[in-house]
Protein backbone atom coordinates (compact mmCIF):
# COMPACT_ATOMS: atom_id res chain seq x y z
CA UNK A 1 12.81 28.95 -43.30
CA UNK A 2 9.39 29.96 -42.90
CA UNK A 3 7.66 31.03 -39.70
CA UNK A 4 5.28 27.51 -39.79
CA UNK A 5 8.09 25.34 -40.49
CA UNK A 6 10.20 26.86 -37.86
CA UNK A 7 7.00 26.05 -35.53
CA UNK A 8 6.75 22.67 -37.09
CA UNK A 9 10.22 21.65 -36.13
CA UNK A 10 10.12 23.11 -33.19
CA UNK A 11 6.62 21.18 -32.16
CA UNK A 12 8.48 17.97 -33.68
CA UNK A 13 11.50 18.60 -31.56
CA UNK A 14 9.82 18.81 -28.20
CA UNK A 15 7.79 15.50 -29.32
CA UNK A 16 10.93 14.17 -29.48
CA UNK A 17 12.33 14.99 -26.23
CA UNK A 18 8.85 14.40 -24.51
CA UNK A 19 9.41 10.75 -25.74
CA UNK A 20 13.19 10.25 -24.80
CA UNK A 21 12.44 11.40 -21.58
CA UNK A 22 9.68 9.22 -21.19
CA UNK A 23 11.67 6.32 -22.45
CA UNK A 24 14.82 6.84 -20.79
CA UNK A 25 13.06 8.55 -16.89
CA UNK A 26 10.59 5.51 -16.48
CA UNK A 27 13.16 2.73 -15.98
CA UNK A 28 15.15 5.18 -13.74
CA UNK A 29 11.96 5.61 -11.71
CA UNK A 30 11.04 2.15 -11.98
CA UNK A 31 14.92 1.06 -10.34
CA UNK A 32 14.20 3.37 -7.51
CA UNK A 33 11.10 1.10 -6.43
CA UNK A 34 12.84 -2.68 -5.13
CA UNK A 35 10.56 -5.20 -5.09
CA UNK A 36 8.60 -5.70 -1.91
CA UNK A 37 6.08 -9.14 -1.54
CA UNK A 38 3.64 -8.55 1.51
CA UNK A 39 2.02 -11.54 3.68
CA UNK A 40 -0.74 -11.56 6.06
CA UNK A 41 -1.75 -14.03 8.88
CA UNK A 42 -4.46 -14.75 10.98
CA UNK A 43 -4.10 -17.31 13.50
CA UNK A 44 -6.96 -16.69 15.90
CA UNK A 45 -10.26 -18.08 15.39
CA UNK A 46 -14.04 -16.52 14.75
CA UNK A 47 -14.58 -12.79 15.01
CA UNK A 48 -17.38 -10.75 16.35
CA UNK A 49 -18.72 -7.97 14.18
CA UNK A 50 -17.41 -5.05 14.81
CA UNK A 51 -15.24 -6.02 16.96
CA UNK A 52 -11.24 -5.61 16.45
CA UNK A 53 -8.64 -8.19 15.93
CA UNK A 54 -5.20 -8.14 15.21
CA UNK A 55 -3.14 -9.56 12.37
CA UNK A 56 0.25 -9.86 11.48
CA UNK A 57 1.65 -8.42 8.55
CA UNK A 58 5.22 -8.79 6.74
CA UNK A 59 6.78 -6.72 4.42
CA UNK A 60 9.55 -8.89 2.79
CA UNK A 61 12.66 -7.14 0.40
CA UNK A 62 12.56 -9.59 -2.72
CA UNK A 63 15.29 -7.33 -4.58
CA UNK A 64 18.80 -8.18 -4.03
CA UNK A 65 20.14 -5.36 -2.47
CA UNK A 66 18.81 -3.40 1.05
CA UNK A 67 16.67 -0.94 0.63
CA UNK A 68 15.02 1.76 2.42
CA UNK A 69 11.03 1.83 3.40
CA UNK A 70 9.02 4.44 5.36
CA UNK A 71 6.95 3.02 7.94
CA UNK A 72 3.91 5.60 9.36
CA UNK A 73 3.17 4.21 12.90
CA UNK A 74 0.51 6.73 13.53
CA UNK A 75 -1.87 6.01 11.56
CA UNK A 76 -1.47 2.94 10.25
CA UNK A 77 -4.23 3.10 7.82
CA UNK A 78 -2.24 5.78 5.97
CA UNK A 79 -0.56 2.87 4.32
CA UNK A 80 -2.64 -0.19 4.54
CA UNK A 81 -6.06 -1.04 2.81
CA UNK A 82 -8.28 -3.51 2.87
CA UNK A 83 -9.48 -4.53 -0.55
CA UNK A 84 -12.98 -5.74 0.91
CA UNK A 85 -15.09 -2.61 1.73
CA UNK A 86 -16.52 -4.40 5.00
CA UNK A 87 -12.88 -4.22 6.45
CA UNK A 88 -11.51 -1.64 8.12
CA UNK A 89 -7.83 -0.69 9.28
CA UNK A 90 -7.97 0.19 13.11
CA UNK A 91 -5.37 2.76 14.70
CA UNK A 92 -4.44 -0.05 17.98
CA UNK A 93 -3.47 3.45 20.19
CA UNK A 94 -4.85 7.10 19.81
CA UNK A 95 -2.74 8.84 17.17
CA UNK A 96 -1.50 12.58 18.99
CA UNK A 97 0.52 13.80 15.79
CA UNK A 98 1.40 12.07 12.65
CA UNK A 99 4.70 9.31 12.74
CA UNK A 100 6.93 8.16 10.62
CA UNK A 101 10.16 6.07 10.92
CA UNK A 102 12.59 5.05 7.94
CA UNK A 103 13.88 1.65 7.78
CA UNK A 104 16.02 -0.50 6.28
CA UNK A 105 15.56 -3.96 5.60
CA UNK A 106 18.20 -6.05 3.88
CA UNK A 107 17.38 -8.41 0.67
CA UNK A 108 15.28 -11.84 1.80
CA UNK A 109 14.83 -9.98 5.24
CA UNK A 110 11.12 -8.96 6.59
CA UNK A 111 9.70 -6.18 8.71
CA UNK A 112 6.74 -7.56 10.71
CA UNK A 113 3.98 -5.38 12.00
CA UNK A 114 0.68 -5.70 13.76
CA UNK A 115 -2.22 -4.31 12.24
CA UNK A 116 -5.63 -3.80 13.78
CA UNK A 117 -8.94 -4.39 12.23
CA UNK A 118 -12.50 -4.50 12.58
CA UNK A 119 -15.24 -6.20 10.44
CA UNK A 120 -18.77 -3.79 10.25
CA UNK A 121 -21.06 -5.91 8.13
CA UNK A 122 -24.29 -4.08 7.40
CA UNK A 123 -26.81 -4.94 10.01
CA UNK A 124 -29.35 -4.85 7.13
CA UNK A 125 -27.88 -7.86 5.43
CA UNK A 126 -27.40 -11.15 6.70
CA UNK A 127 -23.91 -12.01 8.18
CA UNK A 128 -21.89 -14.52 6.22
CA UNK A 129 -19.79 -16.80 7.86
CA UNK A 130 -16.47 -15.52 6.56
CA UNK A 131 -14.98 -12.46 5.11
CA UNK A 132 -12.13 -12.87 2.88
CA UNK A 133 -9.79 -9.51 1.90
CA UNK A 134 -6.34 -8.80 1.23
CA UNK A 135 -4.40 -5.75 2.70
CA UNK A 136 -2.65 -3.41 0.03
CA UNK A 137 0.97 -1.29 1.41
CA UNK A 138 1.46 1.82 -0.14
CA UNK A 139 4.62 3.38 0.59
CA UNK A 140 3.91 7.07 1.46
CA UNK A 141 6.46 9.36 2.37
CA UNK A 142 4.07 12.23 3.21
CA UNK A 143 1.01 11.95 4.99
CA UNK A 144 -0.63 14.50 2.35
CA UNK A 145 -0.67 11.33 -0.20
CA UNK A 146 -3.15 9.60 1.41
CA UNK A 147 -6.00 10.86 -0.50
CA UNK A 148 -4.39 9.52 -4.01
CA UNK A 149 -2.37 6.58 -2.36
CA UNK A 150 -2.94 3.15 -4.80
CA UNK A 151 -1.11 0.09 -3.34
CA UNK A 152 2.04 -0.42 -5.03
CA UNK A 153 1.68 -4.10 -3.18
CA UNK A 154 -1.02 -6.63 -2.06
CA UNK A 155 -0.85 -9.12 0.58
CA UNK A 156 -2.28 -12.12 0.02
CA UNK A 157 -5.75 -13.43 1.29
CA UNK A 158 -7.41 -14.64 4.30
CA UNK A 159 -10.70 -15.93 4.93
CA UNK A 160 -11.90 -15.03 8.54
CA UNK A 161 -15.50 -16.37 9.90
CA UNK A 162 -17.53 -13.46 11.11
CA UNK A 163 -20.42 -14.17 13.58
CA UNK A 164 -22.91 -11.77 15.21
């Protein structure tokens, strides 16, 4: 065999494994991630802007067996986002060092939390009488991921009336 075919087959060979592993890694990966279905609610009335408010927020395990979920206390906002840009997640206490707890929630079981927010509206613009936004989880396990963190689950929506 010739020096190019060698490289030939050899190029076609790793194109080969390249695609089982592809094929066969991303349902492993995929398996690793149970489902998770995220809820918001708001049950107080109009907010100020600027001024914070508190929500609640549920993290429900849709798969059918328990799984595990890391939960950063301090700050919040490492894992929740606000899909309106005029929404902002609020740390409720001064963080002193990052935190982090590991949980475990078992299938059709929730993990509630309170998450703190704020409105800022542009005081160029008029303000309109309600903001709707959903929050987005991402499930970090370092704090070093929250530069490239993307929501791997979005709550749905609320509508909240804003005045000045």
């Amino acid at each position: 065999m010739t020096t190019g075919k060698q490289r030939q087959r050899t190029h076609s060979i790793r194109k080969l494994g390249t695609l089982l592993l592809l094929c066969c890694a991303t349902p492993l990966a995929t398996a690793q991630q149970e489902p998770l279905k995220a809820e918001i609610s708001w049950t107080g009335g109009t907010v100020r802007n600027a001024d914070s408010f508190s929500l609640t927020a549920a993290l429900q395990n849709t798969s059918s067996s328990e799984r595990s979920l890391t939960i950063w206390t301090c700050p919040v906002s490492a894992q929740w986002v606000p899909d309106n840009p005029v929404v902002r997640v609020n740390q409720a206490t001064p963080c002193q060092q990052p935190a982090v707890s590991v949980i475990r929630i078992r299938s059709g079981e929730k993990h509630m939390e309170t998450i703190t927010l704020s409105i800022r509206l542009p005081s160029n613009r008029a303000i309109p009488n309600s903001v709707t936004f959903r929050l987005g989880f991402s499930e970090l396990t370092r704090l070093s991921d929250v530069a490239h963190k993307k929501p791997s689950v979005w709550s749905n929506a609320v509508t909240i009336s804003v005045t000045k």
